[in-house]
PDB file of N, CA and C in Angstrom:
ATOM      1  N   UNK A   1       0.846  -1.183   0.000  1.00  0.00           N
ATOM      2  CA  UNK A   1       0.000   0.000   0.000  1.00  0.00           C
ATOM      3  C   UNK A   1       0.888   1.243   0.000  1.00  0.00           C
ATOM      4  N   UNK A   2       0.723   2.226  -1.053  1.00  0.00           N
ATOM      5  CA  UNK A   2       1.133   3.317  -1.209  1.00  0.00           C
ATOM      6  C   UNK A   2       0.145   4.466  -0.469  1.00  0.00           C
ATOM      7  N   UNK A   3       0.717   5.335   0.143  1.00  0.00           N
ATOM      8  CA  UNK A   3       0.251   6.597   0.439  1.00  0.00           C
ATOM      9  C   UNK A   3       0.569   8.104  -0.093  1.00  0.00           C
ATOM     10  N   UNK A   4      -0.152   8.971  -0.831  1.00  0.00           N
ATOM     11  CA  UNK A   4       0.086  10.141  -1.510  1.00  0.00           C
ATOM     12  C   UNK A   4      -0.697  11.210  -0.459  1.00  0.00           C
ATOM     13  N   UNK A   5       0.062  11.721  -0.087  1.00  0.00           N
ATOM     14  CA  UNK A   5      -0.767  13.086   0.175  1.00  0.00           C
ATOM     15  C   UNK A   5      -0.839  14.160  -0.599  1.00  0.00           C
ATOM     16  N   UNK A   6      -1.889  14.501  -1.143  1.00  0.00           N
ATOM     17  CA  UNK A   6      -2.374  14.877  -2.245  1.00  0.00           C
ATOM     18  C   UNK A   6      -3.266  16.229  -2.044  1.00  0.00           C
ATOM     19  N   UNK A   7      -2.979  16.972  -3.046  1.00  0.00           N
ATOM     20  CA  UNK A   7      -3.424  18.042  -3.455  1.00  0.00           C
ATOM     21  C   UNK A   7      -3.992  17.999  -4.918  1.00  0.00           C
ATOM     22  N   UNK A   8      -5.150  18.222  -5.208  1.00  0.00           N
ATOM     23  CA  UNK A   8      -5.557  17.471  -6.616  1.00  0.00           C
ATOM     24  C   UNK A   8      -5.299  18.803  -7.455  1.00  0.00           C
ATOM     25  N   UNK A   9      -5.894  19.886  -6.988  1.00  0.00           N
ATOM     26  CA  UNK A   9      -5.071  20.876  -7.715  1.00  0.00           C
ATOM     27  C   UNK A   9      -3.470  21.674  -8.602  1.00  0.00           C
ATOM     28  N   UNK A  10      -2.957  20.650  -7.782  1.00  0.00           N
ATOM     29  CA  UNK A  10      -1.083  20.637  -7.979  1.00  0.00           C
ATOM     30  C   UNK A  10      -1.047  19.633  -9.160  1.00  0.00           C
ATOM     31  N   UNK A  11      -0.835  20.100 -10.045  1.00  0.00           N
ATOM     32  CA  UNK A  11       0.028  19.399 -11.316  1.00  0.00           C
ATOM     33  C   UNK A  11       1.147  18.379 -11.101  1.00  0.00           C
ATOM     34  N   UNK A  12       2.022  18.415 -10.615  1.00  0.00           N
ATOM     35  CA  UNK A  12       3.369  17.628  -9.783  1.00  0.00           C
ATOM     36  C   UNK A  12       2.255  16.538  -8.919  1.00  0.00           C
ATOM     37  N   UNK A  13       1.230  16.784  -7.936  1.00  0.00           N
ATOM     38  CA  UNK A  13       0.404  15.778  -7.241  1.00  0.00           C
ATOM     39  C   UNK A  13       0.015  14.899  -7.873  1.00  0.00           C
ATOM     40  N   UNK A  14      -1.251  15.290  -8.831  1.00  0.00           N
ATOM     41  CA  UNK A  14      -1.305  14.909 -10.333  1.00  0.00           C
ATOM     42  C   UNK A  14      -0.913  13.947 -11.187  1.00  0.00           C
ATOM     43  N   UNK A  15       0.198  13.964 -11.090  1.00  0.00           N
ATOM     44  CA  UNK A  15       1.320  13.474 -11.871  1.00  0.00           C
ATOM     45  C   UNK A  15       1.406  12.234 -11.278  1.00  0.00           C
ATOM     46  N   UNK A  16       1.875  12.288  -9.644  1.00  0.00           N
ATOM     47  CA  UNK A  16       2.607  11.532  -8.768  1.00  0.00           C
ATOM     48  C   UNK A  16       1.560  10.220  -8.555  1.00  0.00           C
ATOM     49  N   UNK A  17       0.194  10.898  -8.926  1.00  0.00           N
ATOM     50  CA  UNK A  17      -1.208   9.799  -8.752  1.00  0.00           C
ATOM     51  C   UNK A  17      -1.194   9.366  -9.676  1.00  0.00           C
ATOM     52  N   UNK A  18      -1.131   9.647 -11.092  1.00  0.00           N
ATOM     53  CA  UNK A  18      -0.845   8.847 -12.293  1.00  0.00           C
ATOM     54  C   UNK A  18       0.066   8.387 -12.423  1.00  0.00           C
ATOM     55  N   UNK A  19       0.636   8.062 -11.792  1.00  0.00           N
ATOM     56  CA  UNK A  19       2.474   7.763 -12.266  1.00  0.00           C
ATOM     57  C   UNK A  19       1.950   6.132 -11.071  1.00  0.00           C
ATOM     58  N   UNK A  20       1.792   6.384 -10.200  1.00  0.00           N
ATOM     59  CA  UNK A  20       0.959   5.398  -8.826  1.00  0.00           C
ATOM     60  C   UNK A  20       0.178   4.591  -9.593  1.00  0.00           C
ATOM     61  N   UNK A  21      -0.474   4.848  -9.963  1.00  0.00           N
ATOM     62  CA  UNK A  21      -2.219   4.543 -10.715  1.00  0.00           C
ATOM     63  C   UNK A  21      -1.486   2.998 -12.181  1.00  0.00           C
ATOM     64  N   UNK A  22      -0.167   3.858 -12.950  1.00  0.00           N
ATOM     65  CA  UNK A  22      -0.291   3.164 -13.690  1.00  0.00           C
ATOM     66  C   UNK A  22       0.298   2.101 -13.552  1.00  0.00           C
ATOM     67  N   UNK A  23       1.718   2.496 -12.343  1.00  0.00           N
ATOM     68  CA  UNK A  23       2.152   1.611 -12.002  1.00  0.00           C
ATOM     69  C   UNK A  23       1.528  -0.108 -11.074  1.00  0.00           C
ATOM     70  N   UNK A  24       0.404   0.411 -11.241  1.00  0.00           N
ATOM     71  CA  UNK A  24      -0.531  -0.817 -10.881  1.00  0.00           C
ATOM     72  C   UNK A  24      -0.405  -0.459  -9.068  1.00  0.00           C
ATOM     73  N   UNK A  25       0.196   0.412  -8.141  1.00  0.00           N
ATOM     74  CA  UNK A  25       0.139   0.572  -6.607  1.00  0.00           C
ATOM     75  C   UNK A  25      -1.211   0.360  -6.113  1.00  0.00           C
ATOM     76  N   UNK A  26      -1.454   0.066  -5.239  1.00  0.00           N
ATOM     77  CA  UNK A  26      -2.790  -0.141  -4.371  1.00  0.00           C
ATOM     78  C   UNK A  26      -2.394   1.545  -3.641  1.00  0.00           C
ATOM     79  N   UNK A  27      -3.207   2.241  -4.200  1.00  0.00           N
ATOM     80  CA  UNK A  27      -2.573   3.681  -3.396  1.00  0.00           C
ATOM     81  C   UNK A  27      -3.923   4.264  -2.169  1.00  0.00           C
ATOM     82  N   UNK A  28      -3.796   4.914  -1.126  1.00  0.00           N
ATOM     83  CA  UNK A  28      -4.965   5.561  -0.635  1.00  0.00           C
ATOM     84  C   UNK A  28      -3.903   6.783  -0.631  1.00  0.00           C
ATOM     85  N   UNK A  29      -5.187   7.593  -0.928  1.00  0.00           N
ATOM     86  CA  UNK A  29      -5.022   8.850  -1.431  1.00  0.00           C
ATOM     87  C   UNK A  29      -5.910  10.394   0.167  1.00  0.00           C
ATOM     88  N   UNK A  30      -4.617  10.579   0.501  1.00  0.00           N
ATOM     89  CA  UNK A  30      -5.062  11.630   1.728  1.00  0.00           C
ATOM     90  C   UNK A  30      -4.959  13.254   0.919  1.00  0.00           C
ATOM     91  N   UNK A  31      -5.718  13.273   0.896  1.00  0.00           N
ATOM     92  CA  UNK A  31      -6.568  14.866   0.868  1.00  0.00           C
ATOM     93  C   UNK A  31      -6.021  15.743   1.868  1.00  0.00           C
ATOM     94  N   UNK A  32      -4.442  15.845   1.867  1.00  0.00           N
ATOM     95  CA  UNK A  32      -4.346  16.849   3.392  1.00  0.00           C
ATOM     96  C   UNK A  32      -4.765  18.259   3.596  1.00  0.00           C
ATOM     97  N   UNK A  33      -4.766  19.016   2.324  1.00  0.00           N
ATOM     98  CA  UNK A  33      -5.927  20.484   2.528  1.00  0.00           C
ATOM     99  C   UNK A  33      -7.414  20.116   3.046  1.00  0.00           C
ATOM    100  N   UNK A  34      -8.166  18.953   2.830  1.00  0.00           N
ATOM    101  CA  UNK A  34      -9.312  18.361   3.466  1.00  0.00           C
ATOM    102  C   UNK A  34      -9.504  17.952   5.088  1.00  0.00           C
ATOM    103  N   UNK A  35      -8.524  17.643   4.935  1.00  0.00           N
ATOM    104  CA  UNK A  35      -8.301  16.289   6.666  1.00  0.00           C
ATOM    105  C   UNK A  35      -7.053  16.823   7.521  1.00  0.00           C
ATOM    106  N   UNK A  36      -8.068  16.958   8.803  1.00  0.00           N
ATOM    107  CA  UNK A  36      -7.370  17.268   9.867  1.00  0.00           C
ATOM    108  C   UNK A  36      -5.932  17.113  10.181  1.00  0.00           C
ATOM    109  N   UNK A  37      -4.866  17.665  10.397  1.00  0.00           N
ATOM    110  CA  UNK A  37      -3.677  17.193  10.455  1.00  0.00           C
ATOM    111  C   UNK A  37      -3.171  17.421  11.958  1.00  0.00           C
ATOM    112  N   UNK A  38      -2.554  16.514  12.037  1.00  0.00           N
ATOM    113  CA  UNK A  38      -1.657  16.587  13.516  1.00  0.00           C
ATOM    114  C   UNK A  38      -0.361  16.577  14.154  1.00  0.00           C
ATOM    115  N   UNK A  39       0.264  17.069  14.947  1.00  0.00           N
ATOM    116  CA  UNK A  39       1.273  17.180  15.208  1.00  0.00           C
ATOM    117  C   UNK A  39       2.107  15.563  14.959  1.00  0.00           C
ATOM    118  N   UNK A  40       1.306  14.850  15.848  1.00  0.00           N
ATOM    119  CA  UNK A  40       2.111  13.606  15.760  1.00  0.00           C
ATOM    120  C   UNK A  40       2.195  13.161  14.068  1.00  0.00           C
ATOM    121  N   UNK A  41       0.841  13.199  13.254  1.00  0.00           N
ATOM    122  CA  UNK A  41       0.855  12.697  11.779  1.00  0.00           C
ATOM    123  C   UNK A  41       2.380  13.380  11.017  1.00  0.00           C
ATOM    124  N   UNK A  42       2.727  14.608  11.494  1.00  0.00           N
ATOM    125  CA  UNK A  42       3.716  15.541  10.759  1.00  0.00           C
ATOM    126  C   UNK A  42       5.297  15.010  10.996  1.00  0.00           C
ATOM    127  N   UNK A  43       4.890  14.978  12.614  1.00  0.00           N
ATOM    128  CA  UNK A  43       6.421  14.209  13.023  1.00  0.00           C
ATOM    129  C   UNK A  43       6.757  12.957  12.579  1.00  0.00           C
ATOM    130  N   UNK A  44       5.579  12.151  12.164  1.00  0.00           N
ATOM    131  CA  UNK A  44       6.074  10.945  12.169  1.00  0.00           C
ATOM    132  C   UNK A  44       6.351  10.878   9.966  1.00  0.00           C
ATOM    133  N   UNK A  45       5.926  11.468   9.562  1.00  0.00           N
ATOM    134  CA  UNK A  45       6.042  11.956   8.384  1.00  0.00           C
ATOM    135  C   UNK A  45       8.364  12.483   8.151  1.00  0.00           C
ATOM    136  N   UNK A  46       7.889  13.442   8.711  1.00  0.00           N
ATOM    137  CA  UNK A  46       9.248  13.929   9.081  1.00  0.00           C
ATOM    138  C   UNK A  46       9.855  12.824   9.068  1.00  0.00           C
ATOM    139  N   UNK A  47       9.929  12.306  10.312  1.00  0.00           N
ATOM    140  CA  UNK A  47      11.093  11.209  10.483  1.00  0.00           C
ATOM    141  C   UNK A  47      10.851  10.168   9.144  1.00  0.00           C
ATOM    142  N   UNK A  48       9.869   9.659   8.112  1.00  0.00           N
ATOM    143  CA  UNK A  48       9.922   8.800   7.448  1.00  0.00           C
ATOM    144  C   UNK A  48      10.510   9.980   6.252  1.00  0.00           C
ATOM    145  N   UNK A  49      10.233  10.911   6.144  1.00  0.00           N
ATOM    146  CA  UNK A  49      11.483  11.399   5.430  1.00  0.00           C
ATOM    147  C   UNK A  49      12.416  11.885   5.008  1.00  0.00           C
ATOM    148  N   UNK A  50      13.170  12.013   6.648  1.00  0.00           N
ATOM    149  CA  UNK A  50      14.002  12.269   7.249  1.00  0.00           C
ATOM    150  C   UNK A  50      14.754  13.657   7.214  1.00  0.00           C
ATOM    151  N   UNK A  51      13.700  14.250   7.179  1.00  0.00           N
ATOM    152  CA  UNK A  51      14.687  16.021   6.815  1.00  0.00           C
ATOM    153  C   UNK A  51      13.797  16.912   8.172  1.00  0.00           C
ATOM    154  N   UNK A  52      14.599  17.833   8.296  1.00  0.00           N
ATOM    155  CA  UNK A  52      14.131  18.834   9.220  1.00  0.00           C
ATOM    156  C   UNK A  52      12.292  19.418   8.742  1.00  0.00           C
ATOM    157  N   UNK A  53      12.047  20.020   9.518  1.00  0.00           N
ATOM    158  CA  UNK A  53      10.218  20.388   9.447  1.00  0.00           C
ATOM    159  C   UNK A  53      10.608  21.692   8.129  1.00  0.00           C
ATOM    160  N   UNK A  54      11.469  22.445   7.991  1.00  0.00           N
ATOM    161  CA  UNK A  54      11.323  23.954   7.243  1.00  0.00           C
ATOM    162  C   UNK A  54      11.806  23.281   5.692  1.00  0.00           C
ATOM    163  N   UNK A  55      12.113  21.516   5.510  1.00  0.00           N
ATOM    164  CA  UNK A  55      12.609  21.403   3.946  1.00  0.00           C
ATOM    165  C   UNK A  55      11.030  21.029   3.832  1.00  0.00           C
ATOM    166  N   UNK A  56       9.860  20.598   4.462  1.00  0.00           N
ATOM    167  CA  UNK A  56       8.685  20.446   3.930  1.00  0.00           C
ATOM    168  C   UNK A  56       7.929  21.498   3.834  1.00  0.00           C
ATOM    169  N   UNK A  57       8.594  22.447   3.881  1.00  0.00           N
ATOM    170  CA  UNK A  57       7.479  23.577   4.004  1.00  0.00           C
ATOM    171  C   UNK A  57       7.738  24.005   2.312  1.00  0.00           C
ATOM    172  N   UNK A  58       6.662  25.076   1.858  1.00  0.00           N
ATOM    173  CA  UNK A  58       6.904  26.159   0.685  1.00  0.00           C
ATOM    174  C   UNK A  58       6.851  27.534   1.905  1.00  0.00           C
ATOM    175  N   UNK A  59       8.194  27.400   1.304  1.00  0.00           N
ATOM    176  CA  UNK A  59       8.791  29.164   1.471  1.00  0.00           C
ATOM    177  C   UNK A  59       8.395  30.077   0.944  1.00  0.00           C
ATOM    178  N   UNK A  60       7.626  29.845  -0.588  1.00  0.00           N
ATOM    179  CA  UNK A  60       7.181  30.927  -1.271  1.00  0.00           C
ATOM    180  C   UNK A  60       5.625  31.452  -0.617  1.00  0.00           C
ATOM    181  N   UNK A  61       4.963  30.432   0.013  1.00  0.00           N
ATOM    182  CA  UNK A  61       3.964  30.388   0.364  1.00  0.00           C
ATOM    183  C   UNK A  61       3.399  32.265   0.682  1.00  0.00           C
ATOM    184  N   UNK A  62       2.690  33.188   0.541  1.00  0.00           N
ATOM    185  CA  UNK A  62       2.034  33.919   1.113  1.00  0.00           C
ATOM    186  C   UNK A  62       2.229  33.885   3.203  1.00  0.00           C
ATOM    187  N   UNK A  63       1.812  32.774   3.082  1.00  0.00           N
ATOM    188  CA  UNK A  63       0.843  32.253   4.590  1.00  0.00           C
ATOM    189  C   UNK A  63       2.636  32.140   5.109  1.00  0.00           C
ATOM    190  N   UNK A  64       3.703  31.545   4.625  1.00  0.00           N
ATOM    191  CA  UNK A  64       5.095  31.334   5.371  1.00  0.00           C
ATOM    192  C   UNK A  64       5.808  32.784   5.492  1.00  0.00           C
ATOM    193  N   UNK A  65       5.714  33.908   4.667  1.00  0.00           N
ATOM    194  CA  UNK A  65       6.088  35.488   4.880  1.00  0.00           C
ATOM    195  C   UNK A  65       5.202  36.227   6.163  1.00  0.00           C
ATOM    196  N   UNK A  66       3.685  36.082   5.756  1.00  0.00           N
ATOM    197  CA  UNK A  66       2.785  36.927   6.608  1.00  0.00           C
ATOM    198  C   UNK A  66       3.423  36.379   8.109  1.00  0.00           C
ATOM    199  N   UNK A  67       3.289  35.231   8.654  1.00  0.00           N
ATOM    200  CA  UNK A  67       4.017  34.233   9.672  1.00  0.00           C
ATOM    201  C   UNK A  67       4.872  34.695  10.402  1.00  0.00           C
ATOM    202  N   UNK A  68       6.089  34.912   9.119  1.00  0.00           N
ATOM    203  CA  UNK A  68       7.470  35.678   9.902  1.00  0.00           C
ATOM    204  C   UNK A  68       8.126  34.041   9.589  1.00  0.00           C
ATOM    205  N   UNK A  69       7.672  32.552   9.406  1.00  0.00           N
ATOM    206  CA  UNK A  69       8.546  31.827   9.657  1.00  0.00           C
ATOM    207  C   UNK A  69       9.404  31.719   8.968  1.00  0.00           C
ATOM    208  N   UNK A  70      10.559  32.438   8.517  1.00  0.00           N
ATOM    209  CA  UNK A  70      12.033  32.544   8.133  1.00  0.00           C
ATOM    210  C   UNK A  70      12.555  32.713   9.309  1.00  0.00           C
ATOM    211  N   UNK A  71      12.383  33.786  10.293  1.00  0.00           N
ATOM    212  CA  UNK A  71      12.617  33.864  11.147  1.00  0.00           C
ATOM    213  C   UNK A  71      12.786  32.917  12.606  1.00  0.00           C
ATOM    214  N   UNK A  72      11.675  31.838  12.482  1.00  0.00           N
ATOM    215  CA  UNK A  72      11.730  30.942  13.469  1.00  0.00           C
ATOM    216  C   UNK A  72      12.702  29.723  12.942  1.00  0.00           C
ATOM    217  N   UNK A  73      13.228  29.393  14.359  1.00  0.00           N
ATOM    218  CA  UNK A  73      14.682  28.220  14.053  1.00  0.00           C
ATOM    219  C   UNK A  73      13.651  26.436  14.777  1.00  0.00           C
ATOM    220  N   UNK A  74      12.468  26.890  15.587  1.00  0.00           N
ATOM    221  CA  UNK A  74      12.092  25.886  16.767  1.00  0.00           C
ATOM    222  C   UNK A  74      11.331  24.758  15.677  1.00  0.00           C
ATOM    223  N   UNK A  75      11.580  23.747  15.538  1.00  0.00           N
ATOM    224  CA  UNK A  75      11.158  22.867  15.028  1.00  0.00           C
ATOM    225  C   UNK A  75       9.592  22.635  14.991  1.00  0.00           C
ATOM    226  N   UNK A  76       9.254  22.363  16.361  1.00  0.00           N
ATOM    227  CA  UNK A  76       7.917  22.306  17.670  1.00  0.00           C
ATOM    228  C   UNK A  76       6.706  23.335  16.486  1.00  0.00           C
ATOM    229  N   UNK A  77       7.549  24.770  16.372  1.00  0.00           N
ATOM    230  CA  UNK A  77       6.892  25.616  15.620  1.00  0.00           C
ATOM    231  C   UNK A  77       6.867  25.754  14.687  1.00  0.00           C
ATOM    232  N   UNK A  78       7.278  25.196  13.903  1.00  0.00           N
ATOM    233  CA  UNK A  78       7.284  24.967  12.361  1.00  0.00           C
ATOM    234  C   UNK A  78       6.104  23.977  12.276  1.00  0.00           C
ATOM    235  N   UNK A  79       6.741  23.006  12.780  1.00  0.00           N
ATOM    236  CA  UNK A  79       5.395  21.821  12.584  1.00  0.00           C
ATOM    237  C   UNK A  79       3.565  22.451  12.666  1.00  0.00           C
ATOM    238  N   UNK A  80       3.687  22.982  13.824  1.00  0.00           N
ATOM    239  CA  UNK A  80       2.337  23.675  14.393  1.00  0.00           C
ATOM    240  C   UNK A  80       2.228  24.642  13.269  1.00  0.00           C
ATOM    241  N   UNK A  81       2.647  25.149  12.579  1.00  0.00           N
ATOM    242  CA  UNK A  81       2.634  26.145  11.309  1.00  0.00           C
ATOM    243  C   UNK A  81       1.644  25.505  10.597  1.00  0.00           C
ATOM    244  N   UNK A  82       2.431  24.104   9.980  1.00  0.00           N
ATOM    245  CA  UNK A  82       1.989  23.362   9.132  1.00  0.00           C
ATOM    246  C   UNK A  82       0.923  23.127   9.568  1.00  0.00           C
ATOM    247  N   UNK A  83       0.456  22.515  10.639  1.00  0.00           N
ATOM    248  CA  UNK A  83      -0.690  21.846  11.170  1.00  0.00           C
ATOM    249  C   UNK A  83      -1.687  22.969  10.693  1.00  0.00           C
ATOM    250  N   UNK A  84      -2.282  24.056  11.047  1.00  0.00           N
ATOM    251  CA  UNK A  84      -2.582  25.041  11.380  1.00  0.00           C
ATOM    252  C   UNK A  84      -2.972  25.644   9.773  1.00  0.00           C
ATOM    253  N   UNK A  85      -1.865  25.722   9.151  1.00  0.00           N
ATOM    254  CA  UNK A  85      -1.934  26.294   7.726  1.00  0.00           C
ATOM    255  C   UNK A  85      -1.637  24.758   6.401  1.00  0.00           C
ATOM    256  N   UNK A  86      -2.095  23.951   6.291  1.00  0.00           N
ATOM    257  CA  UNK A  86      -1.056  22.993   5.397  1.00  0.00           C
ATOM    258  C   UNK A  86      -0.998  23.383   3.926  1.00  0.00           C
ATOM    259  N   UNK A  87      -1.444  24.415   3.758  1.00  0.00           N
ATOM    260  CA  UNK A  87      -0.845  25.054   2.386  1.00  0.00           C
ATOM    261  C   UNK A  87       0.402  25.569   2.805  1.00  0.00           C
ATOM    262  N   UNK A  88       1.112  25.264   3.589  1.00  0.00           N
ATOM    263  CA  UNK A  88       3.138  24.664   3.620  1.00  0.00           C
ATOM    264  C   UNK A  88       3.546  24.122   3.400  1.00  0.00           C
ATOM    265  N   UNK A  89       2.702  22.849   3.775  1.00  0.00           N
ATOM    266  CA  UNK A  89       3.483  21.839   3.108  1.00  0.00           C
ATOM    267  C   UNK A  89       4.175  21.486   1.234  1.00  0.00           C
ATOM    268  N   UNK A  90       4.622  21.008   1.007  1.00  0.00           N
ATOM    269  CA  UNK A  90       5.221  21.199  -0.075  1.00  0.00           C
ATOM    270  C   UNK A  90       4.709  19.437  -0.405  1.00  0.00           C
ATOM    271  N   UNK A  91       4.532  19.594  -1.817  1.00  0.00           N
ATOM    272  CA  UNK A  91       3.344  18.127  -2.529  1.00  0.00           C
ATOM    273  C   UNK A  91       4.372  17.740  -3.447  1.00  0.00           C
ATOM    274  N   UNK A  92       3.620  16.557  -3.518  1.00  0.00           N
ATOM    275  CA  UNK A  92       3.172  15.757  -3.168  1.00  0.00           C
ATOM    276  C   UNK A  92       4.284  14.943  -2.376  1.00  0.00           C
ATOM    277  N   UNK A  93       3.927  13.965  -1.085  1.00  0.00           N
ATOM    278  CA  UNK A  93       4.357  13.475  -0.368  1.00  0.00           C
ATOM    279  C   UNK A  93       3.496  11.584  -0.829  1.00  0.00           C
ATOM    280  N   UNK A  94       4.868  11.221  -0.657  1.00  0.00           N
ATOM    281  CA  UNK A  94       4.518   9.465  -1.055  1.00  0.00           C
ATOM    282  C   UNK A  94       5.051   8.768   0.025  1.00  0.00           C
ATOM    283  N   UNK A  95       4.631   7.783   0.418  1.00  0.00           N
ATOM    284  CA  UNK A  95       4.630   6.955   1.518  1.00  0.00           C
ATOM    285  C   UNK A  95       4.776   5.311   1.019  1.00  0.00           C
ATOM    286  N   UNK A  96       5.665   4.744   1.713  1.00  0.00           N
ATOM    287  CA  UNK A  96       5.760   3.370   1.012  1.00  0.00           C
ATOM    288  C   UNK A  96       6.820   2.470   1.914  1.00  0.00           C
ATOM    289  N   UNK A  97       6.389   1.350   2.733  1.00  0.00           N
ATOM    290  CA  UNK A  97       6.954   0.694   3.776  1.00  0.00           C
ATOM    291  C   UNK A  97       7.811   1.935   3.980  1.00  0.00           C
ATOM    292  N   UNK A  98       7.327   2.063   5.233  1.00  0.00           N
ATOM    293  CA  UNK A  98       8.012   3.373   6.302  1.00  0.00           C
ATOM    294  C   UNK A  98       8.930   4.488   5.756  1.00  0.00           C
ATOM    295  N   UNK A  99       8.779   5.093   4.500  1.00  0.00           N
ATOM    296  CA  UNK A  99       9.936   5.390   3.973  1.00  0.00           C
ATOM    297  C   UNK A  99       8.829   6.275   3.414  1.00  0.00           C
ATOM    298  N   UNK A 100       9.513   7.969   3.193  1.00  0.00           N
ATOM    299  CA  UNK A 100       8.971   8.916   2.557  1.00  0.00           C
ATOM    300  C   UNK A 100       9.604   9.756   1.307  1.00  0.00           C
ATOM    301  N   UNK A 101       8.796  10.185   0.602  1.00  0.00           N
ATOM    302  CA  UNK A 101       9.795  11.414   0.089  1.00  0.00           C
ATOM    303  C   UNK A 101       8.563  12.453  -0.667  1.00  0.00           C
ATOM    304  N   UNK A 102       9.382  13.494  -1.015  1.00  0.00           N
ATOM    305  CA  UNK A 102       8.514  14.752  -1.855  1.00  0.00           C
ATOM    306  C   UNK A 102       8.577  14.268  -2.526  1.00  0.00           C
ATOM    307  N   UNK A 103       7.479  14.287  -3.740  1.00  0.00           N
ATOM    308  CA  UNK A 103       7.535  13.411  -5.037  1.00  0.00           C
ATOM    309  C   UNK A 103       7.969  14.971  -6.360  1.00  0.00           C
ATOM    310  N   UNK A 104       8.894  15.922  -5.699  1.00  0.00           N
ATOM    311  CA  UNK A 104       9.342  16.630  -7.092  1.00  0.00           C
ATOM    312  C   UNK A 104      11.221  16.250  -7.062  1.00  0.00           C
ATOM    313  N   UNK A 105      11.657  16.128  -8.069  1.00  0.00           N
ATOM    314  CA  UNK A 105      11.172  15.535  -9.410  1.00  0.00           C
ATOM    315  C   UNK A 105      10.462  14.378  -8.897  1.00  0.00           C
ATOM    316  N   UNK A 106       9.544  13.935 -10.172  1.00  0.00           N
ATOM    317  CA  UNK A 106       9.183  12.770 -10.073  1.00  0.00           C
ATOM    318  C   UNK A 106       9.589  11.589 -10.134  1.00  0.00           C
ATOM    319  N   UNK A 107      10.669  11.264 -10.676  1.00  0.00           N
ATOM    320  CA  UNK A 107      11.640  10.231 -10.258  1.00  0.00           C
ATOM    321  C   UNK A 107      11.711   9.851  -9.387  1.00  0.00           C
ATOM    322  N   UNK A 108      12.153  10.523  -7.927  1.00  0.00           N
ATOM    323  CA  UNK A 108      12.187  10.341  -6.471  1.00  0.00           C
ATOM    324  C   UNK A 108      10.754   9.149  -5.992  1.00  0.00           C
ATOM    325  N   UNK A 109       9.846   9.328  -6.805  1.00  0.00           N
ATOM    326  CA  UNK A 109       8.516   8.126  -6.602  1.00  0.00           C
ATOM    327  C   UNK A 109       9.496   6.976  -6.505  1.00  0.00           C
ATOM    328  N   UNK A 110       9.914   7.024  -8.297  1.00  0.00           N
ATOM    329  CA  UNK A 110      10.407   5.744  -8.848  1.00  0.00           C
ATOM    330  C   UNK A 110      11.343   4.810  -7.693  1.00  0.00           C
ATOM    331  N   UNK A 111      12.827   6.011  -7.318  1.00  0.00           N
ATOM    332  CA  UNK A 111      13.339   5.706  -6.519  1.00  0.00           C
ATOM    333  C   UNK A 111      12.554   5.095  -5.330  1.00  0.00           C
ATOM    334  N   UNK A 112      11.579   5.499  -4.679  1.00  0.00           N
ATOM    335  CA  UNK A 112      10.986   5.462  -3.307  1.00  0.00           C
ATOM    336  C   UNK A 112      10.835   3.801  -3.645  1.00  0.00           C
ATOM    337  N   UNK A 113       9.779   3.205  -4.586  1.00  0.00           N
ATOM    338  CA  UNK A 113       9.069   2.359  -5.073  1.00  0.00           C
ATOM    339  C   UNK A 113      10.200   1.085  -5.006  1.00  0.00           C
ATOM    340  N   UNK A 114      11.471   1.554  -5.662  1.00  0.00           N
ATOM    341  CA  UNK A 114      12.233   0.619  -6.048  1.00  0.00           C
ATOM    342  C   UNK A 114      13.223  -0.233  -5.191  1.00  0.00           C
TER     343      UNK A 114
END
């Protein structure tokens, strides 16, 4: 079982579900602008793909300037950012025996998969 967290609007998301889809994956597909998110869901995300909380964020974001979070270093608060706002997070995110990654480029799927 594959997991995408998905933004259906994102082109790159998009992609990452067709690319899933054809590859024959049994995928469930999380809607995270839809569905509640949580501190623990984020951390444990994090650690499956293994980078600090500010490489999942979009920096360009509107919502990450108004914030100020350039400015914050606290992990704790970054996460709660995300929770709070998840148009930070940065898409699509793939999931596959305990192991994560951003699916841009899209290759990085392939890799994940393989």
């Amino acid at each position: 079982m594959v997991t995408i967290w998905h933004n259906p609007r994102c082109s790159k998301s998009r992609e990452a579900l067709a690319y899933l889809e054809a590859k024959g994956m049994k995928t469930e597909v999380f809607k995270y602008l839809d569905e509640p998110l949580t501190t623990a869901m984020l951390s444990v995300l994090l650690h499956q793909l293994g980078i600090p909380a500010r490489e999942l964020m979009r920096t360009k974001e509107a919502v990450y300037k108004d914030l100020g979070l350039q400015d914050v270093h606290d992990e704790a608060q970054l996460i709660e950012a995300m929770v709070a706002n998840p148009r930070l997070i940065e898409r699509p995110v793939v999931i596959y025996e305990g192991r994560a990654v951003v699916g841009r480029p899209l290759e990085k799927v392939g890799e994940l998969l393989a």
